[in-house]
N, C-alpha and C. Protein backbone atom coordinates (compact mmCIF):
# COMPACT_ATOMS: atom_id res chain seq x y z
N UNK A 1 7.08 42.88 -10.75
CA UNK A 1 8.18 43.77 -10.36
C UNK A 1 8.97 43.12 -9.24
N UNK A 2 10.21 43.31 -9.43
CA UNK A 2 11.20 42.69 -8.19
C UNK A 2 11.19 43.38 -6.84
N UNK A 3 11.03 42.98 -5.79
CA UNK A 3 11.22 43.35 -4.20
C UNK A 3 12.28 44.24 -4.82
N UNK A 4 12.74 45.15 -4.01
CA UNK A 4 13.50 45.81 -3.20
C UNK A 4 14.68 45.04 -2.03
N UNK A 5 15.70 44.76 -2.61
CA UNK A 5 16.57 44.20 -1.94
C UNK A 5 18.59 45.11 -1.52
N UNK A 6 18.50 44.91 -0.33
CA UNK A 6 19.99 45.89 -0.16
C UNK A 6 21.53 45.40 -0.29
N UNK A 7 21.88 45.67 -0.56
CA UNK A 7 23.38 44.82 -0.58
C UNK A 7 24.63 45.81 -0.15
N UNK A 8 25.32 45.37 1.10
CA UNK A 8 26.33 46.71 1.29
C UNK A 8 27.82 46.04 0.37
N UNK A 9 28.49 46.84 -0.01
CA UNK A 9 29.64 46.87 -0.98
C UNK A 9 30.66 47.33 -0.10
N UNK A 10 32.07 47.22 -0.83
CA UNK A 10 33.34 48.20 -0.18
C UNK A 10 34.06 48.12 -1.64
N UNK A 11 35.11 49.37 -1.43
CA UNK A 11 35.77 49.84 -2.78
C UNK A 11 37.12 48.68 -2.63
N UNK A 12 37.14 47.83 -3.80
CA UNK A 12 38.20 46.55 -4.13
C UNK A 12 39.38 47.29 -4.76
N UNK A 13 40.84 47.23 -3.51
CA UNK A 13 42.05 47.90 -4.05
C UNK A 13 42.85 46.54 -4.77
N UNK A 14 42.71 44.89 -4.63
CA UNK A 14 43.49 43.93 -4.59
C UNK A 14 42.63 43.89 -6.45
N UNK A 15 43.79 43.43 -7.00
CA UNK A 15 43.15 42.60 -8.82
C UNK A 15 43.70 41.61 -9.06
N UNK A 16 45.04 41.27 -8.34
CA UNK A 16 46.15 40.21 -9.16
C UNK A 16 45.12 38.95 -8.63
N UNK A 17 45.73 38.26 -9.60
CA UNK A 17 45.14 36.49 -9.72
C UNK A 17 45.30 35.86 -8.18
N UNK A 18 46.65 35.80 -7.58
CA UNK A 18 47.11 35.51 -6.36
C UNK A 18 46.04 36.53 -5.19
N UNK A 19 45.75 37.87 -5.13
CA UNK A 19 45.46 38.47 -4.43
C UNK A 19 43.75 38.32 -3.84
N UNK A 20 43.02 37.84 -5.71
CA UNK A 20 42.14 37.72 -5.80
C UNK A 20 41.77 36.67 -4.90
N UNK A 21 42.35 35.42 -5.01
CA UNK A 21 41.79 34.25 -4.70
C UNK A 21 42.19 34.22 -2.74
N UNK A 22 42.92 35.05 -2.46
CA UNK A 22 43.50 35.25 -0.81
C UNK A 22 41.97 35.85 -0.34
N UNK A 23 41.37 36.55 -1.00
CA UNK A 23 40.21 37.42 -0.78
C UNK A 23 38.66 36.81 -0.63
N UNK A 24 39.13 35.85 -1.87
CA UNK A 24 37.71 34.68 -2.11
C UNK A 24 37.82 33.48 -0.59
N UNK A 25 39.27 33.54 -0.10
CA UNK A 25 39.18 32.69 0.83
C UNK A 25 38.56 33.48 2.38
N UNK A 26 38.75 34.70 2.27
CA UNK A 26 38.11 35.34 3.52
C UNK A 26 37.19 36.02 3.22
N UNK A 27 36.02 34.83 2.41
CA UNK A 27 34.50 35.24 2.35
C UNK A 27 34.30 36.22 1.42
N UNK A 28 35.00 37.09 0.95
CA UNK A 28 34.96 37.82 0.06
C UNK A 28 34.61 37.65 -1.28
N UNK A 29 33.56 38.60 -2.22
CA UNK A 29 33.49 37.70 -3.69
C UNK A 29 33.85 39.45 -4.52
N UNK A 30 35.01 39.62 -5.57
CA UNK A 30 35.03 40.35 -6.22
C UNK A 30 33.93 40.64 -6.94
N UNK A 31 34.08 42.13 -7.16
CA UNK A 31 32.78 42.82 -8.35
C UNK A 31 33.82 43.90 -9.12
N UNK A 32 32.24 44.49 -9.70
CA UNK A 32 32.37 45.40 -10.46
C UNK A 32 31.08 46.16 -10.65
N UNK A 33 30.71 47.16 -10.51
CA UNK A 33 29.30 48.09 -10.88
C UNK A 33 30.51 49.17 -12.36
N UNK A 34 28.98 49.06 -12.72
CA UNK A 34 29.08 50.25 -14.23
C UNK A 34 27.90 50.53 -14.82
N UNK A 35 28.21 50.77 -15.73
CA UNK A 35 26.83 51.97 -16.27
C UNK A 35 26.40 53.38 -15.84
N UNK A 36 25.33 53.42 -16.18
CA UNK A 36 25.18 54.98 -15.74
C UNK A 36 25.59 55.88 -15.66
N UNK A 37 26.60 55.75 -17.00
CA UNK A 37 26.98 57.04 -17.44
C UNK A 37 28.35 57.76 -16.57
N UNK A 38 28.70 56.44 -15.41
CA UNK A 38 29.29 56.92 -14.42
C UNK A 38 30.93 55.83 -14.69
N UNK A 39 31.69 56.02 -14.47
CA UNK A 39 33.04 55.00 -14.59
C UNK A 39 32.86 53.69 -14.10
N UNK A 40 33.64 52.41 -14.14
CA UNK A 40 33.20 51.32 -13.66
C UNK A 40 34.31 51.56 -12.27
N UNK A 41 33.66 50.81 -11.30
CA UNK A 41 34.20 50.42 -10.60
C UNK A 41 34.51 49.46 -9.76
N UNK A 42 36.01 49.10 -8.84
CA UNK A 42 36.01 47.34 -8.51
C UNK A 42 35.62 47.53 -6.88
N UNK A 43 34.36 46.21 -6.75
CA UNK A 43 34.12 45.99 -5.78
C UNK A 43 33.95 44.55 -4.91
N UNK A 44 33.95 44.80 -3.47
CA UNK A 44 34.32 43.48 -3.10
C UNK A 44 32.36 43.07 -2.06
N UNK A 45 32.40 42.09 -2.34
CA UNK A 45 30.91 41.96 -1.30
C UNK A 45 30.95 40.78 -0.52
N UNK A 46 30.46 40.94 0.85
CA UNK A 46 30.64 39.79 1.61
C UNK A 46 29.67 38.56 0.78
N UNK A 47 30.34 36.78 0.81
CA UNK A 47 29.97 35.99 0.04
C UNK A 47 28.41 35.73 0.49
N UNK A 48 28.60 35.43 1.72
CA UNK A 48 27.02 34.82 2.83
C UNK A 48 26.17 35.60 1.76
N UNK A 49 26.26 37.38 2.19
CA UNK A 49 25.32 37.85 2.07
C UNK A 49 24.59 38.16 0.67
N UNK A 50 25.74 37.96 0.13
CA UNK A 50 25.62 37.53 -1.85
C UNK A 50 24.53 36.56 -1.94
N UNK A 51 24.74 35.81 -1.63
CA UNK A 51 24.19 34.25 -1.66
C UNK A 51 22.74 34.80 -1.48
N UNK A 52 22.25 34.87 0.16
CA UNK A 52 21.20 35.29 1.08
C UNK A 52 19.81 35.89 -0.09
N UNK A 53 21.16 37.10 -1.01
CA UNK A 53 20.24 38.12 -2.03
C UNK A 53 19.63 37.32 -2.78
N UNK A 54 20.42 36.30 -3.66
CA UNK A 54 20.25 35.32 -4.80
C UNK A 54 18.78 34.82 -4.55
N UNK A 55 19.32 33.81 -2.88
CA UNK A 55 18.00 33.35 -2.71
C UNK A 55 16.80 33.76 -2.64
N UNK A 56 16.77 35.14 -2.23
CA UNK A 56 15.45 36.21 -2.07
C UNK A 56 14.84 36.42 -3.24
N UNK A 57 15.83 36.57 -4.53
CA UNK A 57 15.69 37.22 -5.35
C UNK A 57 15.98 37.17 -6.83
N UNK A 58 16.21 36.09 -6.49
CA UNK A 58 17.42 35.40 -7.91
C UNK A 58 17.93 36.63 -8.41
N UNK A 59 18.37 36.12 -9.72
CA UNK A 59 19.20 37.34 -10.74
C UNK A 59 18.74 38.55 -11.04
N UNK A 60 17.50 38.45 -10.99
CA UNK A 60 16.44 38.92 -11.86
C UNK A 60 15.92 40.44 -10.89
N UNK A 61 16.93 40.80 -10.20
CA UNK A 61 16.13 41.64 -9.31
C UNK A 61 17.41 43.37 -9.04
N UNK A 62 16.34 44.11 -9.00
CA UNK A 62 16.74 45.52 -8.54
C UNK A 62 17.33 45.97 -7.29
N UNK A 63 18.16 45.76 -6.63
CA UNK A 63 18.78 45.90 -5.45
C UNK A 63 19.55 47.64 -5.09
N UNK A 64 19.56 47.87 -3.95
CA UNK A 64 20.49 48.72 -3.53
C UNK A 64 21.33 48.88 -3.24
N UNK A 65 22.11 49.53 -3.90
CA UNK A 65 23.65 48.58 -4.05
C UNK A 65 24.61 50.21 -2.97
N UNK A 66 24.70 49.68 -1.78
CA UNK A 66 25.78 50.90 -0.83
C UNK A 66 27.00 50.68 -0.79
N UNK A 67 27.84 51.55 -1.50
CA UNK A 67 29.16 51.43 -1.29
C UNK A 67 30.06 52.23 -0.62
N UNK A 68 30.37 51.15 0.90
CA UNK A 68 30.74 52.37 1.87
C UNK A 68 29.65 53.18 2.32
N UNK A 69 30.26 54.53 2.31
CA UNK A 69 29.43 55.86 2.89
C UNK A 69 28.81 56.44 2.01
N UNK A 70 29.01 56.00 1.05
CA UNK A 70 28.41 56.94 -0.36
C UNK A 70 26.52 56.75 -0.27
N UNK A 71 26.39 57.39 -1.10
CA UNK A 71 24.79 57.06 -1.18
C UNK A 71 24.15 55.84 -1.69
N UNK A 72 23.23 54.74 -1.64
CA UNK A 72 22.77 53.96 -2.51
C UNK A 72 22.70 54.19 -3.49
N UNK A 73 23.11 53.21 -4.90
CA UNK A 73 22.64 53.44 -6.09
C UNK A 73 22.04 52.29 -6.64
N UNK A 74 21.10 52.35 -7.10
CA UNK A 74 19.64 51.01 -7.86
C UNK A 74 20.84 50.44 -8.86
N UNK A 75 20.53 49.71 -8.81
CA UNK A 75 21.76 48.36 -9.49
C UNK A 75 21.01 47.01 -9.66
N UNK A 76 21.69 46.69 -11.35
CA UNK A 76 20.97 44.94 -11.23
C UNK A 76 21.98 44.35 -11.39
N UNK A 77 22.24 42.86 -10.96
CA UNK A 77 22.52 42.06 -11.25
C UNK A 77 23.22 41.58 -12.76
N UNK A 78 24.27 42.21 -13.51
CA UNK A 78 24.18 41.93 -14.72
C UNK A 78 24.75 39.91 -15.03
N UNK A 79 25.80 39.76 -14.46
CA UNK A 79 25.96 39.02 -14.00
C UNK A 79 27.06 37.66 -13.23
N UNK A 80 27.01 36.78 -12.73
CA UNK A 80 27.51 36.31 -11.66
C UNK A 80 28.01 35.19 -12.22
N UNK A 81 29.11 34.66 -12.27
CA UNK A 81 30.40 33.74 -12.16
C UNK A 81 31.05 32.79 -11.23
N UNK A 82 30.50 31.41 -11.74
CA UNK A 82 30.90 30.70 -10.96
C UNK A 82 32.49 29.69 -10.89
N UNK A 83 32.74 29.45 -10.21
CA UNK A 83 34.12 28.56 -9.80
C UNK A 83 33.50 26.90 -10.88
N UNK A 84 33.99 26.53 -12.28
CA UNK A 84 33.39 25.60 -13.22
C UNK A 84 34.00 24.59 -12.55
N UNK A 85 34.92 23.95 -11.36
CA UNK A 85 34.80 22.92 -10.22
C UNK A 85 34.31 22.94 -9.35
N UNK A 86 34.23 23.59 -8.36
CA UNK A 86 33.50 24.22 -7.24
C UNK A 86 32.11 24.55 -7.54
N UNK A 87 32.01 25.40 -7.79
CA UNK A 87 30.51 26.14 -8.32
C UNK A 87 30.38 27.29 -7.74
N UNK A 88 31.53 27.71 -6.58
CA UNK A 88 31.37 28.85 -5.74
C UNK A 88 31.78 30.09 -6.60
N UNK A 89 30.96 31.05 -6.41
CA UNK A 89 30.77 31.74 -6.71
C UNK A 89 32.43 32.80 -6.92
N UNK A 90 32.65 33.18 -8.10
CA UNK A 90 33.90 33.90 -8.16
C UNK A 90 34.06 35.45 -8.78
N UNK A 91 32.72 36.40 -9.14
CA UNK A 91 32.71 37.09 -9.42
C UNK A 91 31.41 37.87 -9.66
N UNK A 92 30.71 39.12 -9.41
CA UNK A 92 29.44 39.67 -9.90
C UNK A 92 29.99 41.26 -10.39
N UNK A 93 28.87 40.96 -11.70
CA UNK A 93 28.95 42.49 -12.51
C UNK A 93 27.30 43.08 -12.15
N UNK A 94 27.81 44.62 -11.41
CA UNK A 94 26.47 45.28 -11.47
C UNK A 94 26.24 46.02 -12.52
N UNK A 95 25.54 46.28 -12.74
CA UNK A 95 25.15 47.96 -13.65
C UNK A 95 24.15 48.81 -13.23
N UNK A 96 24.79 49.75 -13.10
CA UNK A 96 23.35 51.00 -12.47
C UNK A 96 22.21 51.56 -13.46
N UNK A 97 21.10 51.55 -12.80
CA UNK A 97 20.40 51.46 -13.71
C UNK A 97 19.71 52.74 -13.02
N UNK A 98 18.61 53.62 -13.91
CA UNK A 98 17.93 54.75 -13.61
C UNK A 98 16.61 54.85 -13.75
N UNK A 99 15.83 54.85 -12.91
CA UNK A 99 14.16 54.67 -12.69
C UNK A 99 13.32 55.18 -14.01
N UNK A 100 14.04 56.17 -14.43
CA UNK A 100 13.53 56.58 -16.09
C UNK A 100 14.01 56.36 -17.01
N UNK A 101 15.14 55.36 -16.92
CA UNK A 101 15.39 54.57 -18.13
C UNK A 101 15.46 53.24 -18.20
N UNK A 102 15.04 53.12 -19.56
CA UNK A 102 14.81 51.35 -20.00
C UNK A 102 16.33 50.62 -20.07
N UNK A 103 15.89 49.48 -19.62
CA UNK A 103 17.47 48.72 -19.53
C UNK A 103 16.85 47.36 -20.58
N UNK A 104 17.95 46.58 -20.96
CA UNK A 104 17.84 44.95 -21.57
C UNK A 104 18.66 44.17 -20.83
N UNK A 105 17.74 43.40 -20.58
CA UNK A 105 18.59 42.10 -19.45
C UNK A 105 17.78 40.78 -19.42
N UNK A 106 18.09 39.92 -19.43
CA UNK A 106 17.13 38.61 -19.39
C UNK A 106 16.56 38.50 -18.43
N UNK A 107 15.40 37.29 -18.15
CA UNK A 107 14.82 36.87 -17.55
C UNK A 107 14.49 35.84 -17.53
N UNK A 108 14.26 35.13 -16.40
CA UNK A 108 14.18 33.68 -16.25
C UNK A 108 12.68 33.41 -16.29
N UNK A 109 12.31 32.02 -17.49
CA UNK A 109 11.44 31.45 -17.20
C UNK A 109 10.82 30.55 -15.98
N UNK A 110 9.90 30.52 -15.62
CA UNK A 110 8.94 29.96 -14.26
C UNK A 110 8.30 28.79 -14.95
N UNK A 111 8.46 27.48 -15.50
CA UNK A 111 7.55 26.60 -15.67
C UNK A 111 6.92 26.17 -14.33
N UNK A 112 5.22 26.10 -14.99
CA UNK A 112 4.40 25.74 -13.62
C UNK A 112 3.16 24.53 -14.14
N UNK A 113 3.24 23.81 -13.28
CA UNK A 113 2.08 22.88 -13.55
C UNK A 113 2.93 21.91 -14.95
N UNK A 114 3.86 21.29 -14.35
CA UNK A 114 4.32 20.57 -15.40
C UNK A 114 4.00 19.08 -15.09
N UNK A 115 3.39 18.42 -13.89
CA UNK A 115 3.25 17.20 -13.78
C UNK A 115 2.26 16.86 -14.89
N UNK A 116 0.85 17.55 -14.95
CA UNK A 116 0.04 17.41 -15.48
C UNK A 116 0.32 16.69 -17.18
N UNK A 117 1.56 17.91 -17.75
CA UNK A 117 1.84 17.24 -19.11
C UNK A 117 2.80 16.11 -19.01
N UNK A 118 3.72 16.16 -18.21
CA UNK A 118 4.40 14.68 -18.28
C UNK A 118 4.04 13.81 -18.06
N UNK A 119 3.15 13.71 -17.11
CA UNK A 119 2.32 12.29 -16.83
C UNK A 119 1.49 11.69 -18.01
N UNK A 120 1.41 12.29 -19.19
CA UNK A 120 0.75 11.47 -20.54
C UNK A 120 1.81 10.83 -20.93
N UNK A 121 1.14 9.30 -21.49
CA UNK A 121 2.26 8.49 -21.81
C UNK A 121 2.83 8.31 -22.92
N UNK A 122 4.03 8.16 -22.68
CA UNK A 122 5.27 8.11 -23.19
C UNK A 122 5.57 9.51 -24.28
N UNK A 123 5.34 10.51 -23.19
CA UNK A 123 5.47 11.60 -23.94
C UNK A 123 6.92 12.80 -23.06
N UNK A 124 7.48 13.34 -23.65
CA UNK A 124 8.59 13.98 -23.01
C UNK A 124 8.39 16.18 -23.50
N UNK A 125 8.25 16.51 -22.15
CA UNK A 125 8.21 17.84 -22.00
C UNK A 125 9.74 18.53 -22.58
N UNK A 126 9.85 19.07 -23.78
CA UNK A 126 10.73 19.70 -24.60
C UNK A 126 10.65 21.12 -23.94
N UNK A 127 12.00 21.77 -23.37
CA UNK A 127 11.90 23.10 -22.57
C UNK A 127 13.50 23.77 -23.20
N UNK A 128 13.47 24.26 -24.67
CA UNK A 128 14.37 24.57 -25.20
C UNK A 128 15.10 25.86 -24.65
N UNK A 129 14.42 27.20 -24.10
CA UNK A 129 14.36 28.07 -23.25
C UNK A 129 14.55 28.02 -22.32
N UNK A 130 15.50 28.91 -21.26
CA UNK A 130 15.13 29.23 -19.75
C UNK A 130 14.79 30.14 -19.47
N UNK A 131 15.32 31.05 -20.35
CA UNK A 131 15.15 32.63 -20.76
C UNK A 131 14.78 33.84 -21.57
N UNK A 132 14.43 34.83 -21.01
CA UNK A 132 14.43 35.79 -22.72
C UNK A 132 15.05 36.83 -22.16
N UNK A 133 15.15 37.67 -23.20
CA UNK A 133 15.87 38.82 -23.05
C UNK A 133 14.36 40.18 -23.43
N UNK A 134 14.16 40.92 -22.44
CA UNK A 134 13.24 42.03 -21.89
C UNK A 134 13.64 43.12 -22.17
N UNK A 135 12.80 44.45 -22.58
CA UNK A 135 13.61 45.57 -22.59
C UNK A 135 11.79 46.57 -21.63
N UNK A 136 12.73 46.93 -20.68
CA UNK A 136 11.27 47.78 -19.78
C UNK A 136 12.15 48.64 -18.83
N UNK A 137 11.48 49.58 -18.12
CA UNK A 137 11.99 50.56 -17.10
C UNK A 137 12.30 49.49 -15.27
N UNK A 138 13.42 50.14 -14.76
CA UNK A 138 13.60 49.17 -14.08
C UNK A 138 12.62 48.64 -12.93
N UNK A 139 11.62 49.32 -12.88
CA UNK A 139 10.31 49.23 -11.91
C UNK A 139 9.33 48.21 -12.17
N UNK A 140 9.32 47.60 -13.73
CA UNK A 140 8.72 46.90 -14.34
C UNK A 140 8.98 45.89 -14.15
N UNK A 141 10.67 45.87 -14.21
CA UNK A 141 11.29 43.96 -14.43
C UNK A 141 10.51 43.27 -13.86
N UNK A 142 10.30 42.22 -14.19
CA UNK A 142 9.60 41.06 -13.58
C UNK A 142 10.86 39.94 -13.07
N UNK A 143 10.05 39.37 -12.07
CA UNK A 143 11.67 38.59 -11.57
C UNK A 143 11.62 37.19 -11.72
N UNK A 144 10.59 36.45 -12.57
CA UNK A 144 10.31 35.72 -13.58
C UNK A 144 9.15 35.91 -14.73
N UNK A 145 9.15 34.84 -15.90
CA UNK A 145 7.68 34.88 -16.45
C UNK A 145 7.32 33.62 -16.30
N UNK A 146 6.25 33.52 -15.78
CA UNK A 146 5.81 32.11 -15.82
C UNK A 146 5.25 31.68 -17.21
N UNK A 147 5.45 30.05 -17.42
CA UNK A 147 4.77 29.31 -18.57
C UNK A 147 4.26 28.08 -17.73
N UNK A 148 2.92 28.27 -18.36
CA UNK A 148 1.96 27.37 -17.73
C UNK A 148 1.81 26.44 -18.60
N UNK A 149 2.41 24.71 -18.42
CA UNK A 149 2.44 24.00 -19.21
C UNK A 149 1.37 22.61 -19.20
N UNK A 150 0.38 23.50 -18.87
CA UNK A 150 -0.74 22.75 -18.47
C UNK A 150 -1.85 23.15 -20.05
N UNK A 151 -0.89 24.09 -20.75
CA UNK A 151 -1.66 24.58 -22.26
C UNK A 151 -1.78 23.56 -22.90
N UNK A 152 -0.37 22.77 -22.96
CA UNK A 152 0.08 21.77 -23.59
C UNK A 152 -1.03 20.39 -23.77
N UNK A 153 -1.62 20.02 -24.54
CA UNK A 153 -2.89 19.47 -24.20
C UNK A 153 -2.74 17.86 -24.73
N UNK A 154 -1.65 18.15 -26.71
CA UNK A 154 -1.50 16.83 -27.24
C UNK A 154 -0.17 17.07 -27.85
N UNK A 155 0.69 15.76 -28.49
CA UNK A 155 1.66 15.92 -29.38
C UNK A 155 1.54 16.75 -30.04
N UNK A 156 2.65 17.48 -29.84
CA UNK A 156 2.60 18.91 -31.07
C UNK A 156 2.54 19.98 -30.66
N UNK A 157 1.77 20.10 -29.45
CA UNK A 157 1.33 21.80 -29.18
C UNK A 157 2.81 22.02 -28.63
N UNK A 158 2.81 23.66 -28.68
CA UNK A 158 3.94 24.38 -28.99
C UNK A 158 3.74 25.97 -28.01
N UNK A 159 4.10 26.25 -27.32
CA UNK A 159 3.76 27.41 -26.68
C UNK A 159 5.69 28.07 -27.12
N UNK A 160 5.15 29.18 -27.76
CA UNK A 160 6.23 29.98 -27.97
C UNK A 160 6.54 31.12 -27.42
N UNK A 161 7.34 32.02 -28.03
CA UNK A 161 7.58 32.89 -27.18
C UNK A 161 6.87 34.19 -26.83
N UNK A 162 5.79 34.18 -28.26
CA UNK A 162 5.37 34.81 -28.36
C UNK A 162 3.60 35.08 -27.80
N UNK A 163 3.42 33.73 -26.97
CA UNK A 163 2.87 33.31 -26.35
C UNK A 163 2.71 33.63 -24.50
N UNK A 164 3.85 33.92 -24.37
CA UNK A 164 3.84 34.78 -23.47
C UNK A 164 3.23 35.67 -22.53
N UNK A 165 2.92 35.54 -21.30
CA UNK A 165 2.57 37.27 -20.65
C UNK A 165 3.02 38.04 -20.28
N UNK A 166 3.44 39.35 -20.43
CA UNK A 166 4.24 40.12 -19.32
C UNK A 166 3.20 41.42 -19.16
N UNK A 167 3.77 41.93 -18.22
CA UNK A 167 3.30 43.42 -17.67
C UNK A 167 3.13 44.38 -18.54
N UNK A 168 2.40 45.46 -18.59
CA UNK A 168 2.24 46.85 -19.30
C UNK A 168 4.12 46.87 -19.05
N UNK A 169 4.25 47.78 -19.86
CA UNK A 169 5.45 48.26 -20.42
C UNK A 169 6.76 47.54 -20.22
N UNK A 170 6.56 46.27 -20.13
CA UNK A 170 7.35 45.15 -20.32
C UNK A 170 7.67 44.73 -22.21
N UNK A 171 8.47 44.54 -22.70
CA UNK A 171 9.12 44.19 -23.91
C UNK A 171 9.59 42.79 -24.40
N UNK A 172 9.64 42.13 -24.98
CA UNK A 172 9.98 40.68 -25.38
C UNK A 172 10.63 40.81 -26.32
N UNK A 173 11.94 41.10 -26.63
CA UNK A 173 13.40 41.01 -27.38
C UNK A 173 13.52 39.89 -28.21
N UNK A 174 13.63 38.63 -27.43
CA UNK A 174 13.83 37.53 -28.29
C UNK A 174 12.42 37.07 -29.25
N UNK A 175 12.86 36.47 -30.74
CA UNK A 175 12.17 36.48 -31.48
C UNK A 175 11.31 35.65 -30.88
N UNK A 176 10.07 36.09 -31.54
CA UNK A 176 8.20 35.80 -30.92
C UNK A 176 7.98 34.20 -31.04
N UNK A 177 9.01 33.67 -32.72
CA UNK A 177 8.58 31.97 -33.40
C UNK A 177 9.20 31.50 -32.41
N UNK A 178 10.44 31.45 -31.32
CA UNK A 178 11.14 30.44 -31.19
C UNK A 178 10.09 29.62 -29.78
N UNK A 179 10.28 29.10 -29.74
CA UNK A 179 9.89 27.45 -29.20
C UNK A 179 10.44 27.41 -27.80
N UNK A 180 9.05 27.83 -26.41
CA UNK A 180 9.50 27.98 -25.02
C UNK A 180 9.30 26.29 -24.75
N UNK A 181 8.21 25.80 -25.33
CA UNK A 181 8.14 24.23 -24.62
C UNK A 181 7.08 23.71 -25.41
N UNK A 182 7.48 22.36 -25.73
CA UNK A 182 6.26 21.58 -26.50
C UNK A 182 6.46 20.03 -25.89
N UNK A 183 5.22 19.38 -26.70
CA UNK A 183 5.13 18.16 -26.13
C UNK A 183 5.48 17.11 -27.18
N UNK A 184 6.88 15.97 -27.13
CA UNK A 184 7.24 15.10 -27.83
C UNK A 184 6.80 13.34 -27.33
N UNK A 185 6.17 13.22 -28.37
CA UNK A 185 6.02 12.04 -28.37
C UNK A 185 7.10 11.30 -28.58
N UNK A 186 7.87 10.10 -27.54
CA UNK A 186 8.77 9.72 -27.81
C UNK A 186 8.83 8.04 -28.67
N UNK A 187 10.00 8.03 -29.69
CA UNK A 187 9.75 6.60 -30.51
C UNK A 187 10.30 6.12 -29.70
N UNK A 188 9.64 4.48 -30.77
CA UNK A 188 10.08 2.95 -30.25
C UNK A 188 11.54 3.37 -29.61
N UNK A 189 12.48 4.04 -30.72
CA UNK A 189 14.56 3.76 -30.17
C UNK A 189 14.30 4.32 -28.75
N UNK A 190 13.86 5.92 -28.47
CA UNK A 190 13.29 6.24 -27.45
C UNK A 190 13.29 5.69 -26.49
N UNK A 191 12.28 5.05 -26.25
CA UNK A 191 11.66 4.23 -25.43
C UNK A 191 12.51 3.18 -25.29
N UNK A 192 12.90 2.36 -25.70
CA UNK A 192 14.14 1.39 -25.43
C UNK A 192 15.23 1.38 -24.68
N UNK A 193 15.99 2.51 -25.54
CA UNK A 193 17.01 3.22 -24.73
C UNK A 193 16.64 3.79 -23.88
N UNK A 194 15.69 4.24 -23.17
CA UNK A 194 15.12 4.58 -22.00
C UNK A 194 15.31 3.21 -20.82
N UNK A 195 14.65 1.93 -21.27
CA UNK A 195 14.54 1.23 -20.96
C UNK A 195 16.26 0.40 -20.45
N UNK A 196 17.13 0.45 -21.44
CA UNK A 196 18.12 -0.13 -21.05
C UNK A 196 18.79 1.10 -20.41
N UNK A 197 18.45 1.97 -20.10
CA UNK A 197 18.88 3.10 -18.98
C UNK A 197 19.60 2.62 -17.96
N UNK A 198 17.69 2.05 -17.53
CA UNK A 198 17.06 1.32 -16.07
C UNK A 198 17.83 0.46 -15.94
N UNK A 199 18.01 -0.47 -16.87
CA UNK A 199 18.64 -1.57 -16.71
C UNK A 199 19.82 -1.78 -16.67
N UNK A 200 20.93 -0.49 -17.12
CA UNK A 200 22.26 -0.46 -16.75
C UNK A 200 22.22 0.13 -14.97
N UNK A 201 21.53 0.95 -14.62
CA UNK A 201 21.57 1.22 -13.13
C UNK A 201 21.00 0.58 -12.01
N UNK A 202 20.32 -0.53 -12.62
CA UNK A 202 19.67 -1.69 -11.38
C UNK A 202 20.54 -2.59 -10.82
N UNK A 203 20.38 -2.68 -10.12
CA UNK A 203 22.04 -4.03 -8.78
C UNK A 203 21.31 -5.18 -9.56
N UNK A 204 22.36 -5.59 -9.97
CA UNK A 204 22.13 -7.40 -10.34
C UNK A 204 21.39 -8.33 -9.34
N UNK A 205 20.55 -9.21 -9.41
CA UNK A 205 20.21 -9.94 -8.35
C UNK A 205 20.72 -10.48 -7.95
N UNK A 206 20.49 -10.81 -6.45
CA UNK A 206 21.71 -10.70 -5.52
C UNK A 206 22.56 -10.15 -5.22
N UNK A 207 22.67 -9.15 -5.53
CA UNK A 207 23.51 -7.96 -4.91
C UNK A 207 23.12 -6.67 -5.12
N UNK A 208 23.97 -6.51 -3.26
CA UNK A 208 23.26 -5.53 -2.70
C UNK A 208 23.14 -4.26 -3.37
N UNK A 209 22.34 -3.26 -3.10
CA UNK A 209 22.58 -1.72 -4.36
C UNK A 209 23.30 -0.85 -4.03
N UNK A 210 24.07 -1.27 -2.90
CA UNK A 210 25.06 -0.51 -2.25
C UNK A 210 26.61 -0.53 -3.08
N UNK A 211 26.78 -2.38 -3.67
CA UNK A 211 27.89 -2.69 -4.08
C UNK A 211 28.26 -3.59 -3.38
């Protein structure tokens, strides 16, 4: 289950393109909360403290979302938009969510203990997944699932999705066959082209690796 995290809000009167980006420059990151049966509405949140949440909490988490004077309302993360030059952050969608009802929202995979399988040789850790999509009450979410890729033992093994652990009244949406991580043995071309990788990024001898 996700911490308990707070986030204060204010009601966003600015929308135009020009207005928006005057706003993003004084720390500000536009939103939006919806759901719950209630109208959407535009909101603005200081950037720092956006960030601060992320780190606590990644995506994956149940927050209290205060807007203004109004009362808190339980809100997740639906989700967050980044600047595709920058990377800074340019937008978050909440949705309110209700302690007795089930929501669907993804979740991020946790690979753990992955040295163990990469270190067999010349073999490459296949991690087709980052995510699944969950359906549980919002008390449940988990704010990752871990995959322990220490299962992984020889070429071939396959931990899917259905493979999985989650919590009592936790749900697994995405289909059970598809393929969280396996172990590839890599060919001769493989291995080569691996090799002339190295060898396009090594400084020629005699010169320095600086340039």
């Amino acid at each position: 289950m996700s911490s308990q995290l707070e986030l204060a809000a204010e009601e966003r009167a600015v929308s135009g393109k020009g207005q928006l980006r005057q706003l993003r420059h004084q720390g500000m990151v536009p939103a939006n909360v919806y759901g719950g049966h209630q109208p959407s509405v535009s909101l603005q949140v200081n950037g720092v403290a956006f960030q601060k949440l992320l780190g606590h909490g990644g995506n994956t988490v149940i927050l209290s979302l205060k807007v203004g004077t109004q009362p808190a309302v339980q809100a997740l993360i639906k989700q967050v938009q980044h600047d595709p030059r920058g990377g800074g952050i340019t937008h978050v969608d909440f949705y309110r969510v209700a302690a007795t009802e089930k929501l669907k929202t993804s979740v991020q995979l946790q690979f753990i203990n992955e040295a163990g399988a990469a270190s067999l040789s010349d073999i490459t850790v296949l991690r087709p997944l980052n995510e699944v999509m969950v359906e549980c009450l919002p008390g449940d979410l988990p704010a990752a699932i871990q995959v322990d890729l220490s299962e992984l033992k020889e070429v071939g093994a396959v931990i899917r999705v259905g493979n999985l652990v989650v919590g009592p009244g936790v749900t697994i949406l995405t289909d059970h066959g598809e393929m969280v991580a396996g172990l590839h043995q890599r060919t001769p071309t493989e291995k080569a082209e691996g090799v002339e990788a190295k060898a396009e990024t090594a400084p020629a001898a005699g010169t320095p690796a600086g340039g």
